[in-house]
N, C-alpha and C. Protein backbone atom coordinates (compact mmCIF):
# COMPACT_ATOMS: atom_id res chain seq x y z
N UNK A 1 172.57 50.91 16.10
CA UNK A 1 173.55 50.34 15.21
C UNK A 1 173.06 48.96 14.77
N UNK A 2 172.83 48.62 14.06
CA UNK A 2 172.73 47.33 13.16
C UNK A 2 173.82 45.88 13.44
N UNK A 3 173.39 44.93 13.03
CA UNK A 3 174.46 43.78 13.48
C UNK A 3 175.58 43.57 12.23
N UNK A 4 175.87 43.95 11.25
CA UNK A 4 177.11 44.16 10.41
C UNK A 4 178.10 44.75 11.13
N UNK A 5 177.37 46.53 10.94
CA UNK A 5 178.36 47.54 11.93
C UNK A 5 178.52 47.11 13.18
N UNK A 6 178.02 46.58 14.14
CA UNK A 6 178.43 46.20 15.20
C UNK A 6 179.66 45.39 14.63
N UNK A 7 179.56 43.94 14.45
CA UNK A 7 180.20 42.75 14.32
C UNK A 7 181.59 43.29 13.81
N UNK A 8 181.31 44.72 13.00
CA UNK A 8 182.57 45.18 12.19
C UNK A 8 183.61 46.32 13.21
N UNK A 9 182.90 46.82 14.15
CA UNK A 9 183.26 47.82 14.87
C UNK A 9 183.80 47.09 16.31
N UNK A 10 183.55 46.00 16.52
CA UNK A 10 184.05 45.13 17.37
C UNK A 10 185.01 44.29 17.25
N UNK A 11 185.18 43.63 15.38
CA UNK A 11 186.73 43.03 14.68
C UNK A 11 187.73 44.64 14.99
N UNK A 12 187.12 45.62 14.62
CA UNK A 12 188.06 46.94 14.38
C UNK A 12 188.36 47.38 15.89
N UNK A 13 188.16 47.03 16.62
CA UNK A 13 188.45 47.67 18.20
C UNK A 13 189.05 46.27 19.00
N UNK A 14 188.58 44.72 18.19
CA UNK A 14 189.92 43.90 19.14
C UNK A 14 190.75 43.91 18.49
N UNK A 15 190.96 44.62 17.00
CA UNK A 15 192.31 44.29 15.90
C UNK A 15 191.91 43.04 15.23
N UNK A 16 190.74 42.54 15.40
CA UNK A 16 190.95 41.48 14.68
C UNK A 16 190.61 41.55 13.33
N UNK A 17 190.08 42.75 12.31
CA UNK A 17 189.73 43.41 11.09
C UNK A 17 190.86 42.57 10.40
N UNK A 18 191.00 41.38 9.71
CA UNK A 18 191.76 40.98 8.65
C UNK A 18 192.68 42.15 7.59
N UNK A 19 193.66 41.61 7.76
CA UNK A 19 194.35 42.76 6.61
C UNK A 19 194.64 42.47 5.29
N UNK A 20 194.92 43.21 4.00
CA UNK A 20 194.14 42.98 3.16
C UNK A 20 195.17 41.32 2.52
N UNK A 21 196.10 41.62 2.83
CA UNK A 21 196.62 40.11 2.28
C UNK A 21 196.15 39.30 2.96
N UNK A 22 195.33 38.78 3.89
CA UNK A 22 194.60 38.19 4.73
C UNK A 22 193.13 37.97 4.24
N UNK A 23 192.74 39.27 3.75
CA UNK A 23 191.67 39.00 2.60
C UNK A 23 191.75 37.92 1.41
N UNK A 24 193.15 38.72 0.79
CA UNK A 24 192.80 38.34 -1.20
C UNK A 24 193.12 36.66 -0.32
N UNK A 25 193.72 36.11 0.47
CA UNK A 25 194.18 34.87 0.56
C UNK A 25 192.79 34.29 0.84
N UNK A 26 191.98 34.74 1.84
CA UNK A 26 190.47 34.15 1.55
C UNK A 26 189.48 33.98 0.76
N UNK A 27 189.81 35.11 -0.47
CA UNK A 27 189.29 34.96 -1.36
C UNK A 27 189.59 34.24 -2.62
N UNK A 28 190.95 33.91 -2.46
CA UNK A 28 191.64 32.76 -3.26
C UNK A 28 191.08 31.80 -2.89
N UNK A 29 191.56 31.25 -2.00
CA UNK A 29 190.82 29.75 -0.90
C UNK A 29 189.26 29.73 -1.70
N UNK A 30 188.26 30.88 -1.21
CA UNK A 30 186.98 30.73 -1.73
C UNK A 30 186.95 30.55 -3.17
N UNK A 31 187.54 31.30 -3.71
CA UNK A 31 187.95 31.19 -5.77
C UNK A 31 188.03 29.76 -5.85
N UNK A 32 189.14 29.26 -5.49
CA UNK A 32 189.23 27.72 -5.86
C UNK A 32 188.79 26.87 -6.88
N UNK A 33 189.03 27.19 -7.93
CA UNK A 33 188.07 26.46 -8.86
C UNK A 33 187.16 26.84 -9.80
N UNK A 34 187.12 28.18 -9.15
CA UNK A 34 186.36 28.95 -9.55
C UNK A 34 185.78 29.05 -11.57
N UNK A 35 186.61 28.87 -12.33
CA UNK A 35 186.47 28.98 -14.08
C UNK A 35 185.96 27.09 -13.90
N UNK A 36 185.07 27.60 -14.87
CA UNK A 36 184.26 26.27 -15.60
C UNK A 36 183.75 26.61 -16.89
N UNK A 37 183.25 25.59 -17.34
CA UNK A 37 182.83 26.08 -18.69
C UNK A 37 181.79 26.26 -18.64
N UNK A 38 180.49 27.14 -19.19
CA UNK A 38 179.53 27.86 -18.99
C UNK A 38 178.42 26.51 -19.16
N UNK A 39 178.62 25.97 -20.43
CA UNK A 39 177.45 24.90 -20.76
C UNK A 39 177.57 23.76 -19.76
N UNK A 40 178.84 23.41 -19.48
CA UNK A 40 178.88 22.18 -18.10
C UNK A 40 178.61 23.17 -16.91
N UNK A 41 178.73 24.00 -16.31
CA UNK A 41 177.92 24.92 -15.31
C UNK A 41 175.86 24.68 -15.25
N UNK A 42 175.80 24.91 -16.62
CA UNK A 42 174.26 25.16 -16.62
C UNK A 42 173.94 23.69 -16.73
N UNK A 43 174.42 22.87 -17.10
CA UNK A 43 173.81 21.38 -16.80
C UNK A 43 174.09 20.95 -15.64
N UNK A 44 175.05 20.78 -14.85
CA UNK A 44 175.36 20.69 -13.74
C UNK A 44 174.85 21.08 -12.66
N UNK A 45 173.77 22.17 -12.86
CA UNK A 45 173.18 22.93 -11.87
C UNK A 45 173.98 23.76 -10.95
N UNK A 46 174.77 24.18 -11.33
CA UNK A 46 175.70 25.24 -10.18
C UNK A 46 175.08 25.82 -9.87
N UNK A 47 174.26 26.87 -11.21
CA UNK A 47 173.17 27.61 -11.15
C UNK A 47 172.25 27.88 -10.02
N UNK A 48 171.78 26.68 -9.94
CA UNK A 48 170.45 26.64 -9.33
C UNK A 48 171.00 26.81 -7.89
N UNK A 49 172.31 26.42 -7.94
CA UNK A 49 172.93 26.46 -6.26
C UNK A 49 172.91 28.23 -5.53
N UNK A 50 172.56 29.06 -6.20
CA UNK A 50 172.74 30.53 -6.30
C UNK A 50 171.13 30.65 -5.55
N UNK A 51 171.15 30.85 -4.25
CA UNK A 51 169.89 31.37 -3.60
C UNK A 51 169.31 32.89 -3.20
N UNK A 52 168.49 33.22 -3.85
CA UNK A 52 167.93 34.95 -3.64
C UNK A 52 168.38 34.93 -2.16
N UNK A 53 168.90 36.36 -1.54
CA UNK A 53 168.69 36.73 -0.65
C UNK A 53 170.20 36.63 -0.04
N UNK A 54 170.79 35.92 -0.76
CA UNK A 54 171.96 35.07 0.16
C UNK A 54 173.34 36.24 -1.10
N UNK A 55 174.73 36.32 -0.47
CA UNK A 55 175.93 37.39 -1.26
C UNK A 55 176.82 36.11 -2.15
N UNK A 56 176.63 36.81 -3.71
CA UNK A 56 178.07 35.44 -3.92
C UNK A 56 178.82 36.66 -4.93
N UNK A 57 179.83 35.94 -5.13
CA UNK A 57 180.79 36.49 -6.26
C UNK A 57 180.61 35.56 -7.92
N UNK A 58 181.09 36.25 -8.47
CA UNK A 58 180.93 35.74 -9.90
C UNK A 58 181.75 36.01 -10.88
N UNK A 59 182.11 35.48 -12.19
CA UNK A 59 182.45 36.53 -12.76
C UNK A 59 181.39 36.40 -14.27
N UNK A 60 181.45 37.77 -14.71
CA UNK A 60 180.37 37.87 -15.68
C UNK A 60 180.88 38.65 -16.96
N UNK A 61 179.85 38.77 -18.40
CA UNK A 61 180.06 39.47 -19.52
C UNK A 61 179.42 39.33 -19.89
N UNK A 62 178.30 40.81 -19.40
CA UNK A 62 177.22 41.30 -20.05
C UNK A 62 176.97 41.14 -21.85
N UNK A 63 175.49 40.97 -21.82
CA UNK A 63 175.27 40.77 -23.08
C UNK A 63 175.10 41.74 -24.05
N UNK A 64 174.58 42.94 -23.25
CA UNK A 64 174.55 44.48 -24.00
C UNK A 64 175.94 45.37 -23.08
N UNK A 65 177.16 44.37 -23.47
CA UNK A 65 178.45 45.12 -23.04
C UNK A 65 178.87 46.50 -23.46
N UNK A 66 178.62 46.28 -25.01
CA UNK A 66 178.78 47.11 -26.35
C UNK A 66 178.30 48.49 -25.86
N UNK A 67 176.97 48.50 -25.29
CA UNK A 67 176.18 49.80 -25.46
C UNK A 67 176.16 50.30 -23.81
N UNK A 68 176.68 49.72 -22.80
CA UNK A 68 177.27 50.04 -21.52
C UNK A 68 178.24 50.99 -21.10
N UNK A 69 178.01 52.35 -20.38
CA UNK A 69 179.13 53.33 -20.05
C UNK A 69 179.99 52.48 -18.94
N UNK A 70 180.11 51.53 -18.47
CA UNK A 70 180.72 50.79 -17.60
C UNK A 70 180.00 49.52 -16.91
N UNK A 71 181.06 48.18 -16.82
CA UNK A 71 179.97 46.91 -16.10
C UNK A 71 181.23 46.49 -15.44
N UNK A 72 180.63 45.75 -14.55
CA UNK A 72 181.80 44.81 -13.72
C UNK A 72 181.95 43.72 -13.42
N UNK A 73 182.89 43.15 -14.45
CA UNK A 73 183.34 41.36 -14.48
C UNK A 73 183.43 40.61 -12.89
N UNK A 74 183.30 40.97 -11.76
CA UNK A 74 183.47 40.53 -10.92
C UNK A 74 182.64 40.64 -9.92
N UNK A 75 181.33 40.93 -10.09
CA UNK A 75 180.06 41.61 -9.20
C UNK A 75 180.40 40.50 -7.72
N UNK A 76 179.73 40.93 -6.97
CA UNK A 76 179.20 40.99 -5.36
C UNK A 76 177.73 41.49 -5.50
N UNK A 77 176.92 40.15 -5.56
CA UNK A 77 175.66 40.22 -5.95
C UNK A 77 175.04 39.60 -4.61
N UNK A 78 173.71 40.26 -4.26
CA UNK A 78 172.38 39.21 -3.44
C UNK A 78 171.44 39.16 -4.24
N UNK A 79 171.50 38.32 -4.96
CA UNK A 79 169.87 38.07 -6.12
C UNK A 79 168.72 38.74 -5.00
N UNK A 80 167.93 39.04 -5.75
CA UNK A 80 166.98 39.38 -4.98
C UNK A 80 165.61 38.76 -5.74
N UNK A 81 165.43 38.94 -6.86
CA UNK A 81 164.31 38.22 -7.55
C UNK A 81 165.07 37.76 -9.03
N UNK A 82 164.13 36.01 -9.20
CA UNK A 82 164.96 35.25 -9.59
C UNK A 82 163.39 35.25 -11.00
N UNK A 83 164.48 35.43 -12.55
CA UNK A 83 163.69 35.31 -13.50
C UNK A 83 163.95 33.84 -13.83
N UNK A 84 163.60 32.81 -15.61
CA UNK A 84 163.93 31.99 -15.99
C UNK A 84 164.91 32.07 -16.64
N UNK A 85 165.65 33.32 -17.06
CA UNK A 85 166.92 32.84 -17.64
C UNK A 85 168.01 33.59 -16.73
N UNK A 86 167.57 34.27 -15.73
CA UNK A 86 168.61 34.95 -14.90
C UNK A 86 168.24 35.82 -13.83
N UNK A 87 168.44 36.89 -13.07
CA UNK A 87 167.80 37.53 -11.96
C UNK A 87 167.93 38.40 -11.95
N UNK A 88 167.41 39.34 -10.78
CA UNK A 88 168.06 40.62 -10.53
C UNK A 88 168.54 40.34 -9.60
N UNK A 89 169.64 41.90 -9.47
CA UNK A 89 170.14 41.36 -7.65
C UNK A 89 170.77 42.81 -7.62
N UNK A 90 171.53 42.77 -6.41
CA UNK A 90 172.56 44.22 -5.70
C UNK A 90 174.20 43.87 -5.89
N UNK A 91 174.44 44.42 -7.11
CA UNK A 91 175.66 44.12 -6.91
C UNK A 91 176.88 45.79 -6.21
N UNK A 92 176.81 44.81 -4.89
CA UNK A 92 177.80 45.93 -3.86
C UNK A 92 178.54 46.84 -4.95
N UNK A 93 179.26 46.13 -5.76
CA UNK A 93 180.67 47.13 -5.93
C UNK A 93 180.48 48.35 -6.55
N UNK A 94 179.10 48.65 -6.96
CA UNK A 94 178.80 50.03 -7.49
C UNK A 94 179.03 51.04 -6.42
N UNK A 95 179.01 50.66 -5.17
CA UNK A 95 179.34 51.43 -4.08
C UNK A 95 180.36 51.34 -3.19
N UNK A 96 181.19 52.34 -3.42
CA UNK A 96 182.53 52.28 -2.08
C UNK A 96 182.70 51.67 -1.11
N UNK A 97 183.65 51.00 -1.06
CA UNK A 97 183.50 49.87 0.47
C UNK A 97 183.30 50.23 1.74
N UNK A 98 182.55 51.68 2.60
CA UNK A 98 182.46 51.67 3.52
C UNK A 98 180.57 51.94 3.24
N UNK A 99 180.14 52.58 2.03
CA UNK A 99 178.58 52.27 2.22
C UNK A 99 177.97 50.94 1.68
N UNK A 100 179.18 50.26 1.19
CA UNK A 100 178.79 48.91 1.39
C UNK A 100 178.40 48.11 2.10
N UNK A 101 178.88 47.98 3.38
CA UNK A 101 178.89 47.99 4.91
C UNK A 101 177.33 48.62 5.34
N UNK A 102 177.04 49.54 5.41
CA UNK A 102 176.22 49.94 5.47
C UNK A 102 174.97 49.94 4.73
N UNK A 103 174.89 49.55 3.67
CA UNK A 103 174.10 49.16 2.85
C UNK A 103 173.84 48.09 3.31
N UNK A 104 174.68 46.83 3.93
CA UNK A 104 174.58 45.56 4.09
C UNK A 104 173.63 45.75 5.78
N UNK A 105 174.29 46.78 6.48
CA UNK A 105 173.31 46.44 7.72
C UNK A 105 171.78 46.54 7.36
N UNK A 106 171.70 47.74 6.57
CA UNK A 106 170.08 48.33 6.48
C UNK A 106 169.47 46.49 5.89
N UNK A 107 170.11 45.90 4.95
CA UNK A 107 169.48 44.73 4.71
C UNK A 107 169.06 43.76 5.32
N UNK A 108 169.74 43.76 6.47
CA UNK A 108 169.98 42.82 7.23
C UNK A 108 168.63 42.91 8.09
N UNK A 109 168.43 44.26 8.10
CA UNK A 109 166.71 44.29 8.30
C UNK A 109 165.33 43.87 7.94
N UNK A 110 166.03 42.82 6.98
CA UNK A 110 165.00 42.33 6.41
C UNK A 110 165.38 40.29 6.46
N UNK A 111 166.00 40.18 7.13
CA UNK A 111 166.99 38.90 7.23
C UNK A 111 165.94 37.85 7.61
N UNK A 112 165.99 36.78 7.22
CA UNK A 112 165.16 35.88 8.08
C UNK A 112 165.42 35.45 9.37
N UNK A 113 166.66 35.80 9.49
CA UNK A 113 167.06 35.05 11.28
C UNK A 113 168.10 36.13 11.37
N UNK A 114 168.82 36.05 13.25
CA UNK A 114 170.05 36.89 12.94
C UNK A 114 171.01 35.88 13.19
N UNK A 115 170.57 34.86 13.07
CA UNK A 115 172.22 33.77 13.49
C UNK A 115 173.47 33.94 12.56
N UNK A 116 173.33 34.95 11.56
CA UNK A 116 174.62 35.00 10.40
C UNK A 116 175.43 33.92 10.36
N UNK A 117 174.52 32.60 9.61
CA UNK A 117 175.05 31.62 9.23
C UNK A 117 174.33 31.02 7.68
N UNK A 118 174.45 30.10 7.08
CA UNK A 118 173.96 29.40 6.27
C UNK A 118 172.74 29.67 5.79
N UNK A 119 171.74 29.44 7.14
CA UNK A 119 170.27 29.82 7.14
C UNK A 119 170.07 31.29 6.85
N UNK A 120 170.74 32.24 7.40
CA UNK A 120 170.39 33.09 7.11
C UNK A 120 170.59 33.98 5.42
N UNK A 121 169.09 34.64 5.05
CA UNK A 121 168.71 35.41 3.84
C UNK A 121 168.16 36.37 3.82
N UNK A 122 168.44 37.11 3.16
CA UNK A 122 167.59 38.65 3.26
C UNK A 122 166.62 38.31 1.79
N UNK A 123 165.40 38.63 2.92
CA UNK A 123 163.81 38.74 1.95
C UNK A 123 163.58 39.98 1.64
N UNK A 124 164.37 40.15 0.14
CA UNK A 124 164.15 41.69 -0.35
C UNK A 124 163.65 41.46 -1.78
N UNK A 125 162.85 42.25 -2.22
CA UNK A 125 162.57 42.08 -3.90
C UNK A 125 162.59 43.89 -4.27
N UNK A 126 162.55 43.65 -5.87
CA UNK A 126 162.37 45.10 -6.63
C UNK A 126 161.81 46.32 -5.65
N UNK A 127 160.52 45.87 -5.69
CA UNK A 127 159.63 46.74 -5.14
C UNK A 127 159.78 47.23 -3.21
N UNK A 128 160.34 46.17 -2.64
CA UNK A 128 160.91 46.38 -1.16
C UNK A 128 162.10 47.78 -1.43
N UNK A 129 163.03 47.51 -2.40
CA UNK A 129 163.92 47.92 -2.03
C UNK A 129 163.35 49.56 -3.24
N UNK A 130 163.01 49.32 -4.18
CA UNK A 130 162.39 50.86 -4.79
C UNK A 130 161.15 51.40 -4.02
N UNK A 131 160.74 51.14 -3.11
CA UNK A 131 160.06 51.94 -2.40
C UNK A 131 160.09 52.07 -0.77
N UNK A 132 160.99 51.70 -0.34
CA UNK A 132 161.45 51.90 0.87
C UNK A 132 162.48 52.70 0.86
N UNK A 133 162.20 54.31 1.56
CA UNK A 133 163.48 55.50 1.58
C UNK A 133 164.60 55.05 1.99
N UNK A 134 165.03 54.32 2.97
CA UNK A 134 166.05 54.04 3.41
C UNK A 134 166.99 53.42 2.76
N UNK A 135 166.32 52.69 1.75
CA UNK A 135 167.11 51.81 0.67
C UNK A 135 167.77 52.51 -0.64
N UNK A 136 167.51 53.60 -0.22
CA UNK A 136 167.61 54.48 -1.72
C UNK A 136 169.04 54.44 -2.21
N UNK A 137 169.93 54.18 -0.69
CA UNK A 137 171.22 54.04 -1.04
C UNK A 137 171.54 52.80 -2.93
N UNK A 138 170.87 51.60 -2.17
CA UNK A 138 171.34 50.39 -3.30
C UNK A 138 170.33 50.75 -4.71
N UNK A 139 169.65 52.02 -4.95
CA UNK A 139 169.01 51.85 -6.61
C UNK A 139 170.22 51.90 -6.87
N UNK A 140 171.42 52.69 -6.91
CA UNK A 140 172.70 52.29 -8.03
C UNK A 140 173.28 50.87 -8.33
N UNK A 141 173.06 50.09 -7.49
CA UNK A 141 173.09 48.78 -7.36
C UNK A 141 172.32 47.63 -8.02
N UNK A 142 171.04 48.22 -8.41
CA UNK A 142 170.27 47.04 -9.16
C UNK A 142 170.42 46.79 -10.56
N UNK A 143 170.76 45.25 -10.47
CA UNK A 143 171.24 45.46 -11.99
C UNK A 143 171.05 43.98 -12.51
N UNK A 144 170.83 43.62 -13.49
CA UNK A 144 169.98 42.21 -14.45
C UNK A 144 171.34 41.28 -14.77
N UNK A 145 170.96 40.03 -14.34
CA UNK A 145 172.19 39.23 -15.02
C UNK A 145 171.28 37.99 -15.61
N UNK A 146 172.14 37.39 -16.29
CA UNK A 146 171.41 36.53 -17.37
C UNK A 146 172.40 35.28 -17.16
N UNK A 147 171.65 34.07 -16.74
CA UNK A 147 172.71 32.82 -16.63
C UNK A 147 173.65 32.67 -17.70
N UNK A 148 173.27 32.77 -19.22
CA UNK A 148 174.25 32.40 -19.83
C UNK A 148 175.20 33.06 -20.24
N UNK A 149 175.46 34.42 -19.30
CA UNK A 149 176.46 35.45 -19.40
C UNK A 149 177.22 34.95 -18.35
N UNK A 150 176.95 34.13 -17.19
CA UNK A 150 178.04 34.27 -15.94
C UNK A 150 178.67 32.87 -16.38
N UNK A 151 180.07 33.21 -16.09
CA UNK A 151 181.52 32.98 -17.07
C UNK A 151 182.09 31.48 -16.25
N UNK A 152 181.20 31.67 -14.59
CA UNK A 152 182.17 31.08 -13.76
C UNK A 152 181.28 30.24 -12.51
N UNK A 153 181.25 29.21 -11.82
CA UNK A 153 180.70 29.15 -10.48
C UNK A 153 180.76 30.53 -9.71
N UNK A 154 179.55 30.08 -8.63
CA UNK A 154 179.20 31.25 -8.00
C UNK A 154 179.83 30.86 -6.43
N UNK A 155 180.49 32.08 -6.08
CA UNK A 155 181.70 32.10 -4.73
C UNK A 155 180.37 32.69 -3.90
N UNK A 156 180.13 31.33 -3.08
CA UNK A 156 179.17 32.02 -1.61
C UNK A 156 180.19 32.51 -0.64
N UNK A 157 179.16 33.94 -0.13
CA UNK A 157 179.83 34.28 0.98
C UNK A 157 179.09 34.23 2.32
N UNK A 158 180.01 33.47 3.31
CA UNK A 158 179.13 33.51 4.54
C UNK A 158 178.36 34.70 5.40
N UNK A 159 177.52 34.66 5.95
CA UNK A 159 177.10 35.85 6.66
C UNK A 159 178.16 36.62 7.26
N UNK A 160 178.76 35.82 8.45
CA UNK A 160 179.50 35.90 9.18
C UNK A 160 181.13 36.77 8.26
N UNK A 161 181.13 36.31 7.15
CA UNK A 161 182.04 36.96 5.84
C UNK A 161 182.22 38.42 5.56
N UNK A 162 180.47 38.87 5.27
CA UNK A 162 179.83 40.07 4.65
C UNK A 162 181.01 41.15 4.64
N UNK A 163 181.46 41.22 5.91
CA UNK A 163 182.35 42.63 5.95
C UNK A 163 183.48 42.29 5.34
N UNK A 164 184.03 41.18 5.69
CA UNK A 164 185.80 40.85 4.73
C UNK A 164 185.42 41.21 3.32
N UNK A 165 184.49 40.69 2.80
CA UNK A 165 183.95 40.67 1.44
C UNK A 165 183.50 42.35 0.59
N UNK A 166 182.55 42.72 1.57
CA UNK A 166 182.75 44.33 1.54
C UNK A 166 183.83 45.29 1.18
N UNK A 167 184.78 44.69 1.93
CA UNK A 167 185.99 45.67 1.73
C UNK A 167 186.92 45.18 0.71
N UNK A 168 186.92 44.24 0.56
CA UNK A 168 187.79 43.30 -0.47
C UNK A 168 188.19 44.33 -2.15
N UNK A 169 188.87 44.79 -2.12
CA UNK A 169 188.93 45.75 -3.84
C UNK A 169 188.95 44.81 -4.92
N UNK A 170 187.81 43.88 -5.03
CA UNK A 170 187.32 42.76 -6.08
C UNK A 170 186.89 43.66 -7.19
N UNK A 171 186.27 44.50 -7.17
CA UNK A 171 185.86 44.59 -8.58
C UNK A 171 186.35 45.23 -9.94
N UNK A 172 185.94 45.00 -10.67
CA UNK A 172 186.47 44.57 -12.12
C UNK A 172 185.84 45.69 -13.19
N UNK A 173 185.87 46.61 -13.10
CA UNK A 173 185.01 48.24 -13.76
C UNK A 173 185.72 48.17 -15.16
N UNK A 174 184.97 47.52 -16.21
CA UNK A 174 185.47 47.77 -17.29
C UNK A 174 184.69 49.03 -17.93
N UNK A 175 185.40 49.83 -18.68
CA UNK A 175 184.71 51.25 -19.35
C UNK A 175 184.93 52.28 -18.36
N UNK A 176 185.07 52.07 -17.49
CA UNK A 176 185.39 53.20 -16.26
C UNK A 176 186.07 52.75 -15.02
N UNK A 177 186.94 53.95 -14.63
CA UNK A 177 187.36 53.85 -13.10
C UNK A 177 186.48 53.31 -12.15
N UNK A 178 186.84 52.80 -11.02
CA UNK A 178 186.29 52.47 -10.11
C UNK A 178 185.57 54.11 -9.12
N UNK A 179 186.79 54.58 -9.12
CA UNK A 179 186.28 55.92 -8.46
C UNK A 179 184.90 56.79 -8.81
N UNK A 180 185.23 56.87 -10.45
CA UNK A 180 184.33 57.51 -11.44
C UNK A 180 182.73 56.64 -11.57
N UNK A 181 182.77 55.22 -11.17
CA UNK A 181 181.81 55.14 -11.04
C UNK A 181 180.75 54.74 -9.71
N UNK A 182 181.74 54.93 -8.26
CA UNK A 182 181.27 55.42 -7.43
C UNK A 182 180.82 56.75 -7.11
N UNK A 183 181.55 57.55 -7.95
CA UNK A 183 180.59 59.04 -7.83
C UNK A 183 179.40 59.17 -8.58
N UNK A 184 179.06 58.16 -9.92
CA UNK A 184 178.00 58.24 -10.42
C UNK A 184 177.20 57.49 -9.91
N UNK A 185 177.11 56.47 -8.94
CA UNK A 185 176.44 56.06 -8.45
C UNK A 185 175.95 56.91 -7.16
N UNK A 186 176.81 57.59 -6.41
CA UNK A 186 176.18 58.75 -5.31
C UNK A 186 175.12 59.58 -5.75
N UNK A 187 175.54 60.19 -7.02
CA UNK A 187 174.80 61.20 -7.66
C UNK A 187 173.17 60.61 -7.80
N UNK A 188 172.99 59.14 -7.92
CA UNK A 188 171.44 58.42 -7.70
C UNK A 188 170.74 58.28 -6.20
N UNK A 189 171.27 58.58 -5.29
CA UNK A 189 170.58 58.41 -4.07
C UNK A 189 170.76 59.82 -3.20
């Protein structure tokens, strides 16, 4: 078992698994502030505050929205490789909140430390995660964002977080159900 599922199977067996109004209230708290204006964002460097490897929230509006069967204003992203005008990364919510979880341990295999704090980052890029079988789960997950599309500061989430955050029903599926596009994302791995 991995140290997510553990950490998660051990909140779920003392009761201490947060419930979900216990969630959105942490994720308010973390929101806080959250809307800024895009051009005082990118001078300000919020930006740059966004580290590969590490989970934040966002909110976004894709630039090829128009020609998209579905995107989601509210991703749960780990950049993974960082371009000059924006990155790639994993944004969870393409996948149901319990292989989310699971998706998150297999990563964690690649973590720089296991202290699930601050320091800790998962050293993953394109090519780690498209050619390693095990990962096959997150190809539905990889997906391009462009700084001057994200709408908002970026909501870090602590290691120690991962699972509240996981389960959290954050995302934002415009063009499609949420359901409808967790089954099209199964249908890739």
């Amino acid at each position: 078992m991995g140290i997510l599922l553990d950490t998660f199977k051990r909140n779920l067996a003392g009761a201490k698994l947060r419930k979900t109004t216990s969630a959105r209230k942490w994720l308010f708290n973390k929101a806080n502030g959250i809307s800024v204006n895009r051009q005082k964002m990118l001078r300000s460097g919020t930006v740059s505050e966004m580290l590969i490897g590490q989970l934040f929230f966002f909110f976004y509006d894709p630039k090829t929205k128009a020609t998209l069967p579905y995107y989601d204003r509210f991703p749960l992203v780990i950049p993974i490789e960082p371009y000059g005008d924006g990155f790639l990364g994993l944004n969870l919510h393409y996948l149901e909140p319990g292989l989310r979880v699971i998706l998150l341990d297999k990563l964690f295999e690649y973590a720089n430390n296991k202290k699930m704090n601050k320091t800790t980052r998962m050293k993953l890029s394109y090519s780690l995660i498209s050619s390693a079988s095990k990962l096959e789960i997150a190809q539905p997950c990889i997906k391009r964002y462009l700084y001057s599309h994200i709408t908002s500061k970026f909501i870090y989430v602590e290691p120690e977080e991962y699972d509240l955050a996981a389960f959290l029903p954050t995302e934002m599926f415009v063009g499609s159900t949420k359901n409808h596009v967790w089954k099209d994302s199964r249908s890739k791995f």
